[in-house]
PDB file of N, CA and C in Angstrom:
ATOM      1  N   UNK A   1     120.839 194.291-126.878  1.00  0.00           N
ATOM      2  CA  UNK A   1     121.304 195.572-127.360  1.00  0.00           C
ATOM      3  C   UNK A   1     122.611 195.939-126.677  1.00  0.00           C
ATOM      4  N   UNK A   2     123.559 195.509-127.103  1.00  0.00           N
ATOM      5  CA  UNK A   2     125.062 195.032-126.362  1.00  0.00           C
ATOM      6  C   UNK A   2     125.680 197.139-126.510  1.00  0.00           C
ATOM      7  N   UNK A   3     126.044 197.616-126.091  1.00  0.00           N
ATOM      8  CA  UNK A   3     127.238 198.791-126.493  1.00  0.00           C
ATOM      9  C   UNK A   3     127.616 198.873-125.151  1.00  0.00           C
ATOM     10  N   UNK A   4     129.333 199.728-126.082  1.00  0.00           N
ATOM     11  CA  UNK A   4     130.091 200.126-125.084  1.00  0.00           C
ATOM     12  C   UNK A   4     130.118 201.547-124.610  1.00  0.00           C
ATOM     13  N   UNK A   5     130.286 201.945-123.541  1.00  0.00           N
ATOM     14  CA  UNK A   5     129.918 203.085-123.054  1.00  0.00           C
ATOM     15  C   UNK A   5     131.178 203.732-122.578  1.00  0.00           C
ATOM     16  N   UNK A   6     131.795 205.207-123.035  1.00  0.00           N
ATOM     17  CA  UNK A   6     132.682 205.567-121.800  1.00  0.00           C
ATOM     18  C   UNK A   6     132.549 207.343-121.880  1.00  0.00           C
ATOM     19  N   UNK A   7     133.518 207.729-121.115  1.00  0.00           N
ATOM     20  CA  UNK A   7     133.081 209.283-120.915  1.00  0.00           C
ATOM     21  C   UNK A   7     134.643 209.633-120.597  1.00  0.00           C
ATOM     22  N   UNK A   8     135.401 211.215-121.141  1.00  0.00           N
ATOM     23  CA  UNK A   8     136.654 211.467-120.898  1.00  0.00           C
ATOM     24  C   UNK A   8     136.248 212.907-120.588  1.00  0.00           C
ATOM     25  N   UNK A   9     136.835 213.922-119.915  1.00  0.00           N
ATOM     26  CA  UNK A   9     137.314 215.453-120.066  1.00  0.00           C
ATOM     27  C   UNK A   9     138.408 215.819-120.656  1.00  0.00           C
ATOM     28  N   UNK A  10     138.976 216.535-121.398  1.00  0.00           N
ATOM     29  CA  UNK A  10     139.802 216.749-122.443  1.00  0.00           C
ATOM     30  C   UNK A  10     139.671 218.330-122.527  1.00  0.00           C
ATOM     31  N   UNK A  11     140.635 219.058-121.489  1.00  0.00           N
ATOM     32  CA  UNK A  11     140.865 220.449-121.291  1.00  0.00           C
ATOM     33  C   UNK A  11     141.341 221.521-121.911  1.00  0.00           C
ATOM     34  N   UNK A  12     141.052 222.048-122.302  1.00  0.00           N
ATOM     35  CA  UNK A  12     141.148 223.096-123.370  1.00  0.00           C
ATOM     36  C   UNK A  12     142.705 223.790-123.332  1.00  0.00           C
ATOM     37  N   UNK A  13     143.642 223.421-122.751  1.00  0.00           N
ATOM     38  CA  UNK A  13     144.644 224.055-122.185  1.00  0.00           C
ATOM     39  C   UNK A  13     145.643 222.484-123.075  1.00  0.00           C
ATOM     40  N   UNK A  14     146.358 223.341-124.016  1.00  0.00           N
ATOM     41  CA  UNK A  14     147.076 222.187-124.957  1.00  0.00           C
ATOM     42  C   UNK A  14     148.264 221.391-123.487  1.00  0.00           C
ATOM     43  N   UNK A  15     148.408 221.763-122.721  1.00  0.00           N
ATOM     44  CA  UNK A  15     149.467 221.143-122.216  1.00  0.00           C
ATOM     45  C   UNK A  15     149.068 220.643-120.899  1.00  0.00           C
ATOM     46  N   UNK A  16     147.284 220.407-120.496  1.00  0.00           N
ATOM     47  CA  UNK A  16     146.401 219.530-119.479  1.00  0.00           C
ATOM     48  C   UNK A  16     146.498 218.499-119.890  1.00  0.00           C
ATOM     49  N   UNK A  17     146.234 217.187-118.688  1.00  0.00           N
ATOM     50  CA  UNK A  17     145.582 216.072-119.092  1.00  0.00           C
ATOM     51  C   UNK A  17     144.147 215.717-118.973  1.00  0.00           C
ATOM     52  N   UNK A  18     143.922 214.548-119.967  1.00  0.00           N
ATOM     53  CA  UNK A  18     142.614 213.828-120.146  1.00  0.00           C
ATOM     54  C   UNK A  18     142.620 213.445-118.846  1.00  0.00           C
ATOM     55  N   UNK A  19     141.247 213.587-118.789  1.00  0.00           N
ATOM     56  CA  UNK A  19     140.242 212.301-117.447  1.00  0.00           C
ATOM     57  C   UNK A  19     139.897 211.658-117.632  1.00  0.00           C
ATOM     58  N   UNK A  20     139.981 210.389-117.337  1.00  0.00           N
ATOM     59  CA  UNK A  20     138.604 209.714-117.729  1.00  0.00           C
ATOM     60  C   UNK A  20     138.070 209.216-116.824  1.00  0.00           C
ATOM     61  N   UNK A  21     136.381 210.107-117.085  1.00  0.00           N
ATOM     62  CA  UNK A  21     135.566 210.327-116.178  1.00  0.00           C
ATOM     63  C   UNK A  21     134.564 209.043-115.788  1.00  0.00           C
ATOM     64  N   UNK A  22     134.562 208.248-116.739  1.00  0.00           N
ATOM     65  CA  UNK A  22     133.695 206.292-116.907  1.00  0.00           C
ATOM     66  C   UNK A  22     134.731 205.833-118.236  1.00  0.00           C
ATOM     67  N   UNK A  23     135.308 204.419-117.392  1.00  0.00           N
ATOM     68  CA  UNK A  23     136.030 203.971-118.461  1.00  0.00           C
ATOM     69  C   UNK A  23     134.784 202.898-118.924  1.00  0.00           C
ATOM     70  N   UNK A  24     135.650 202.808-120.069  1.00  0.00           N
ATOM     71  CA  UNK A  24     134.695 201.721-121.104  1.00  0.00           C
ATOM     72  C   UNK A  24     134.159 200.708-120.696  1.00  0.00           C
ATOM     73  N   UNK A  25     132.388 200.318-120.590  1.00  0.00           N
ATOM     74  CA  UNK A  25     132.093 199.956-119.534  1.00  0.00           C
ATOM     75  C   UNK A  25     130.784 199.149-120.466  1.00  0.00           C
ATOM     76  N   UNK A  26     130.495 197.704-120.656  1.00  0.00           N
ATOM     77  CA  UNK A  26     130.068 197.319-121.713  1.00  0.00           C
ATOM     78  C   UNK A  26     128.793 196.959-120.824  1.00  0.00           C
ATOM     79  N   UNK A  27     127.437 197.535-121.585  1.00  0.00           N
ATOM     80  CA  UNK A  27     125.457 197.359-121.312  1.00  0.00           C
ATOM     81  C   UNK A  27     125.031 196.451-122.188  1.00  0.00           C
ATOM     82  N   UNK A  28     124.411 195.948-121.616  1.00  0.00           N
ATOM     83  CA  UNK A  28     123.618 194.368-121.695  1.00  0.00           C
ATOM     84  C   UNK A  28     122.449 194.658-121.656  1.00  0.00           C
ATOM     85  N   UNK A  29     121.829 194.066-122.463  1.00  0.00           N
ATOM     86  CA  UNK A  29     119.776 194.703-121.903  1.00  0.00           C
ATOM     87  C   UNK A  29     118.947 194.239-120.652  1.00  0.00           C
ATOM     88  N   UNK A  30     120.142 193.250-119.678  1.00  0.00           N
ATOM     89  CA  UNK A  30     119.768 193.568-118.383  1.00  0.00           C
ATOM     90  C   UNK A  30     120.021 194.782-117.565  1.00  0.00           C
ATOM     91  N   UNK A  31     121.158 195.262-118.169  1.00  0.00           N
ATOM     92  CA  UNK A  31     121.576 196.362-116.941  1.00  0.00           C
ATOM     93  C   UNK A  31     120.883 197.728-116.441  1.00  0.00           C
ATOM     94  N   UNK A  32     120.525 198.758-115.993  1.00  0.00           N
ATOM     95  CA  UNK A  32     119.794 199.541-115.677  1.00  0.00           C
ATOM     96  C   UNK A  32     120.035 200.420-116.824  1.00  0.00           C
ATOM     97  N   UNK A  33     118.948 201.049-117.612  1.00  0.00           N
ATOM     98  CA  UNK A  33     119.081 201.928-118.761  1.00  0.00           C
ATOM     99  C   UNK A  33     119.543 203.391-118.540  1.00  0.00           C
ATOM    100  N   UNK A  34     119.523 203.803-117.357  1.00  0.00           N
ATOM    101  CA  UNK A  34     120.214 205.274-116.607  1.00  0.00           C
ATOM    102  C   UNK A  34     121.706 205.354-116.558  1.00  0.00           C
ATOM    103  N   UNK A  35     122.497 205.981-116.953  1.00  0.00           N
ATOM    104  CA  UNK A  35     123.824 206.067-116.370  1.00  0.00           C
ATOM    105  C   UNK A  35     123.760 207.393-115.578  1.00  0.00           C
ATOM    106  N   UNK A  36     124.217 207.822-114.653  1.00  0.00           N
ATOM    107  CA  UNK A  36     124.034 208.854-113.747  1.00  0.00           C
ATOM    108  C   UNK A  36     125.581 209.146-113.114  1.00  0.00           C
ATOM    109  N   UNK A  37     126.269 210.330-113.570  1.00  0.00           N
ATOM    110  CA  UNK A  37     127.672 210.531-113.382  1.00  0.00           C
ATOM    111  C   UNK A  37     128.005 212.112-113.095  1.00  0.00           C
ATOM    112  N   UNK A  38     128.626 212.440-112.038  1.00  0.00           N
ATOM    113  CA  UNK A  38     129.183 213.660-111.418  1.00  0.00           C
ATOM    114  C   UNK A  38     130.543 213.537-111.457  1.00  0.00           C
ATOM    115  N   UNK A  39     131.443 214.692-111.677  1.00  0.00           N
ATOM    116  CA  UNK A  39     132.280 215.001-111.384  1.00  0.00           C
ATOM    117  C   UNK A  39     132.908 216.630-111.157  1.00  0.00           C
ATOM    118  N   UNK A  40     134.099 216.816-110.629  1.00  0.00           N
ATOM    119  CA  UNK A  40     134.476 218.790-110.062  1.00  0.00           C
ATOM    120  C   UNK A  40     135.701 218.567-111.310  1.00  0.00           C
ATOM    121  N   UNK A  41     135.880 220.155-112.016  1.00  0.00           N
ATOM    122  CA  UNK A  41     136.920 219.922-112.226  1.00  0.00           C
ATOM    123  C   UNK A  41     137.566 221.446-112.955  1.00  0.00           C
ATOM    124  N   UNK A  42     138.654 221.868-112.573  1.00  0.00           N
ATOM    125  CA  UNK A  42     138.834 223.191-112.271  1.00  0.00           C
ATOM    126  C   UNK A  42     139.484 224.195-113.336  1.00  0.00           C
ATOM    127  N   UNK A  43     138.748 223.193-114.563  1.00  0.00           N
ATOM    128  CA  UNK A  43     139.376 224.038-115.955  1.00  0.00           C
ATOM    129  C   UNK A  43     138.470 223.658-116.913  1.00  0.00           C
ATOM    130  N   UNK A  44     138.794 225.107-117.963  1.00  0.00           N
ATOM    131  CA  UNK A  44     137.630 224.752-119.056  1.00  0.00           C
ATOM    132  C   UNK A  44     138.284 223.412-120.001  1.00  0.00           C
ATOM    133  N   UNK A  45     137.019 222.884-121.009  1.00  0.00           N
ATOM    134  CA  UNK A  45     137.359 221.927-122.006  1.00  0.00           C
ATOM    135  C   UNK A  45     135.804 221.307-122.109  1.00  0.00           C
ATOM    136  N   UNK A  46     136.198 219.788-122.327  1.00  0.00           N
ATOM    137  CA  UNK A  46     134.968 219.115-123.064  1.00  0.00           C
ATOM    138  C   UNK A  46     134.995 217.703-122.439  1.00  0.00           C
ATOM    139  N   UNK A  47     133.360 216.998-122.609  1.00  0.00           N
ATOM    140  CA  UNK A  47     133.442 216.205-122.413  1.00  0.00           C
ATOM    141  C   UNK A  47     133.249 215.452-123.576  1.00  0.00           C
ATOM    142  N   UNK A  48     133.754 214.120-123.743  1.00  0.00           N
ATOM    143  CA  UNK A  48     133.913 213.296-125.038  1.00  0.00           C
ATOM    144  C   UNK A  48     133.132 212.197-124.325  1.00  0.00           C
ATOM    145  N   UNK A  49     131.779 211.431-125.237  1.00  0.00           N
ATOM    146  CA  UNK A  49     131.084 210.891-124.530  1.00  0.00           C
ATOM    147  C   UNK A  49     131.510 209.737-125.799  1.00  0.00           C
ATOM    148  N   UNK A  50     131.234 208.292-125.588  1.00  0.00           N
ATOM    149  CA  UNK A  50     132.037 207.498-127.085  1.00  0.00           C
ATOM    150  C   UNK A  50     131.029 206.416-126.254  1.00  0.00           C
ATOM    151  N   UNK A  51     130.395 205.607-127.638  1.00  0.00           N
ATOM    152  CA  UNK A  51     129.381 205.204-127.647  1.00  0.00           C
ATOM    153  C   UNK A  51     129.931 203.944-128.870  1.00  0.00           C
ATOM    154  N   UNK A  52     130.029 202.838-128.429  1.00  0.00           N
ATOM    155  CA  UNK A  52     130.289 202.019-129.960  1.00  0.00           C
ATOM    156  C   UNK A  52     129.059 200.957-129.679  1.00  0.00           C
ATOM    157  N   UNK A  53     128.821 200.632-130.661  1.00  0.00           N
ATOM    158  CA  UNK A  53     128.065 199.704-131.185  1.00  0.00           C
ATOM    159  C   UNK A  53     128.455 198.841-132.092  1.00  0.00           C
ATOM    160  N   UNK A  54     128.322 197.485-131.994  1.00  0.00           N
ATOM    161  CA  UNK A  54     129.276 196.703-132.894  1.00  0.00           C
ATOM    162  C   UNK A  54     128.423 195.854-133.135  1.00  0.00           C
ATOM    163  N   UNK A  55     127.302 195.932-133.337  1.00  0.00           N
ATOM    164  CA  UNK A  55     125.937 195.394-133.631  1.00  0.00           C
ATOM    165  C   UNK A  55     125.189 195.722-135.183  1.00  0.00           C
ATOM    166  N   UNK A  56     124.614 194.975-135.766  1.00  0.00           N
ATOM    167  CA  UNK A  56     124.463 195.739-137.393  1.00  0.00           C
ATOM    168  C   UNK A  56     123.035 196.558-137.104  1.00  0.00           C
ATOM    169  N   UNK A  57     122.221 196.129-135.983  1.00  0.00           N
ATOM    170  CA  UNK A  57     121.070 196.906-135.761  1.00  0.00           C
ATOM    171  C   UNK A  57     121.466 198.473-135.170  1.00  0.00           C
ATOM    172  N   UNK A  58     120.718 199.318-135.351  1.00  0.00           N
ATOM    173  CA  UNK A  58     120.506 201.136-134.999  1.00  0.00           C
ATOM    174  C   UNK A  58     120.074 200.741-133.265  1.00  0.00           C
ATOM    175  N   UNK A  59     120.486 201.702-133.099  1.00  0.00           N
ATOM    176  CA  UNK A  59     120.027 201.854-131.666  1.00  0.00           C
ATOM    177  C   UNK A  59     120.015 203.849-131.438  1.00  0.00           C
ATOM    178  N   UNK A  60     118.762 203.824-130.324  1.00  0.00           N
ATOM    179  CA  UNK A  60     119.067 205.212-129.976  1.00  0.00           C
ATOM    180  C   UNK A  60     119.405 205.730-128.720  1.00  0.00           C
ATOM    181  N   UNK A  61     120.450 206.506-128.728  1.00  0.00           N
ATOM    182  CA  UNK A  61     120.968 207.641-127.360  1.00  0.00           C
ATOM    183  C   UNK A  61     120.563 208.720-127.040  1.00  0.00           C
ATOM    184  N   UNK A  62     119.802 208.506-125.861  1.00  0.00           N
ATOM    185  CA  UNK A  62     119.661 209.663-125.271  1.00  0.00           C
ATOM    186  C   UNK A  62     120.278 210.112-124.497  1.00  0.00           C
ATOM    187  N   UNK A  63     120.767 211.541-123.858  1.00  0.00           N
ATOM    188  CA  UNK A  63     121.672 212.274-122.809  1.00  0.00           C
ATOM    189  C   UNK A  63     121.306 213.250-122.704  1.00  0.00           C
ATOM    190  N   UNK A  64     121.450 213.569-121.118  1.00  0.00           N
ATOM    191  CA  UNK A  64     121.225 214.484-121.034  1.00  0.00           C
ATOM    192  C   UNK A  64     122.363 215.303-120.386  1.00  0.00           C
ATOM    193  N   UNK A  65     123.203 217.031-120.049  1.00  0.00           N
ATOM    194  CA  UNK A  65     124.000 217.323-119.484  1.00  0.00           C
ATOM    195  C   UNK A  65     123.140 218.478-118.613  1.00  0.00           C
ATOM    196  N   UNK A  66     124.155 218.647-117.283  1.00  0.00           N
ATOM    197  CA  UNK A  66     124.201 219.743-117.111  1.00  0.00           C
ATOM    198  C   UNK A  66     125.489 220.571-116.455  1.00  0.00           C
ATOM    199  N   UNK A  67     125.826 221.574-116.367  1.00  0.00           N
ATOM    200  CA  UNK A  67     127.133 222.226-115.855  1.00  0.00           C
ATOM    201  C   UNK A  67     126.640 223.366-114.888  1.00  0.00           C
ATOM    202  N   UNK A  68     127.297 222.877-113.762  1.00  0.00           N
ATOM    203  CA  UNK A  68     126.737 223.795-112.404  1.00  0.00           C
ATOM    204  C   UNK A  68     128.795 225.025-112.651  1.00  0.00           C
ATOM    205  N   UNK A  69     128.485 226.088-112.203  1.00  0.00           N
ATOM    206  CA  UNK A  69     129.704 226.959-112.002  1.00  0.00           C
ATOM    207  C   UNK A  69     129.560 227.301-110.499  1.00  0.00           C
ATOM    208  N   UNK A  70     130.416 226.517-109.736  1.00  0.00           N
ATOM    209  CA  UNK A  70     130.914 226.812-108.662  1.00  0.00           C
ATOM    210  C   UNK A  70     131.681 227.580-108.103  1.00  0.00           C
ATOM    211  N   UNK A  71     131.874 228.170-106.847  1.00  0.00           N
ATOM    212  CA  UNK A  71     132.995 229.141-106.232  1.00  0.00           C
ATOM    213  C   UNK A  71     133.346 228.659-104.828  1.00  0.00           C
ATOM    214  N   UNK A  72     134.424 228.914-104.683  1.00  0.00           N
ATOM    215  CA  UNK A  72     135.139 228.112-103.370  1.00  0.00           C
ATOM    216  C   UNK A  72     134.861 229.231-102.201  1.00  0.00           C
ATOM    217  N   UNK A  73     134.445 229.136-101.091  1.00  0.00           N
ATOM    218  CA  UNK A  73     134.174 230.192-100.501  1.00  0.00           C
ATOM    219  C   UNK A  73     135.116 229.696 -99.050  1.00  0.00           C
ATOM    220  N   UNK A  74     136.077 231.232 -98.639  1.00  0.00           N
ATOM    221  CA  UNK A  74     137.037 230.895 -97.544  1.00  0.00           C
ATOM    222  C   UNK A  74     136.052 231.196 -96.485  1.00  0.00           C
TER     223      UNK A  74
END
């Protein structure tokens, strides 16, 4: 069950740049079925999660998110 996996942030602010937060990173049905990924980052936007499959069989994705709101304390 071969796919490619990657993950970007893409900031809501037309004149930010992209992150990319996991570059394209190709799973094998040995590899561990968890991906587990943190990152800080100090503006609103989105994450773009891209998933290809180049396989004629279906496969299914699961994910899960969550978003912590932090404050910097002097």
């Amino acid at each position: 069950w071969e796919v490619t996996y990657g993950a970007e942030f893409v900031p809501s602010a037309e004149n930010g740049y992209t992150v990319i937060v996991q570059k394209a990173r190709k799973f094998t049905s040995t590899d561990e079925p968890v991906v587990k990924s943190s990152f800080k980052i100090g503006e609103p936007g989105k994450i773009v999660l891209t998933v290809e499959n180049n396989t004629s069989k279906k496969k299914k994705l699961l994910y899960r998110s969550k978003a912590k709101s932090t404050t910097d304390s002097i």
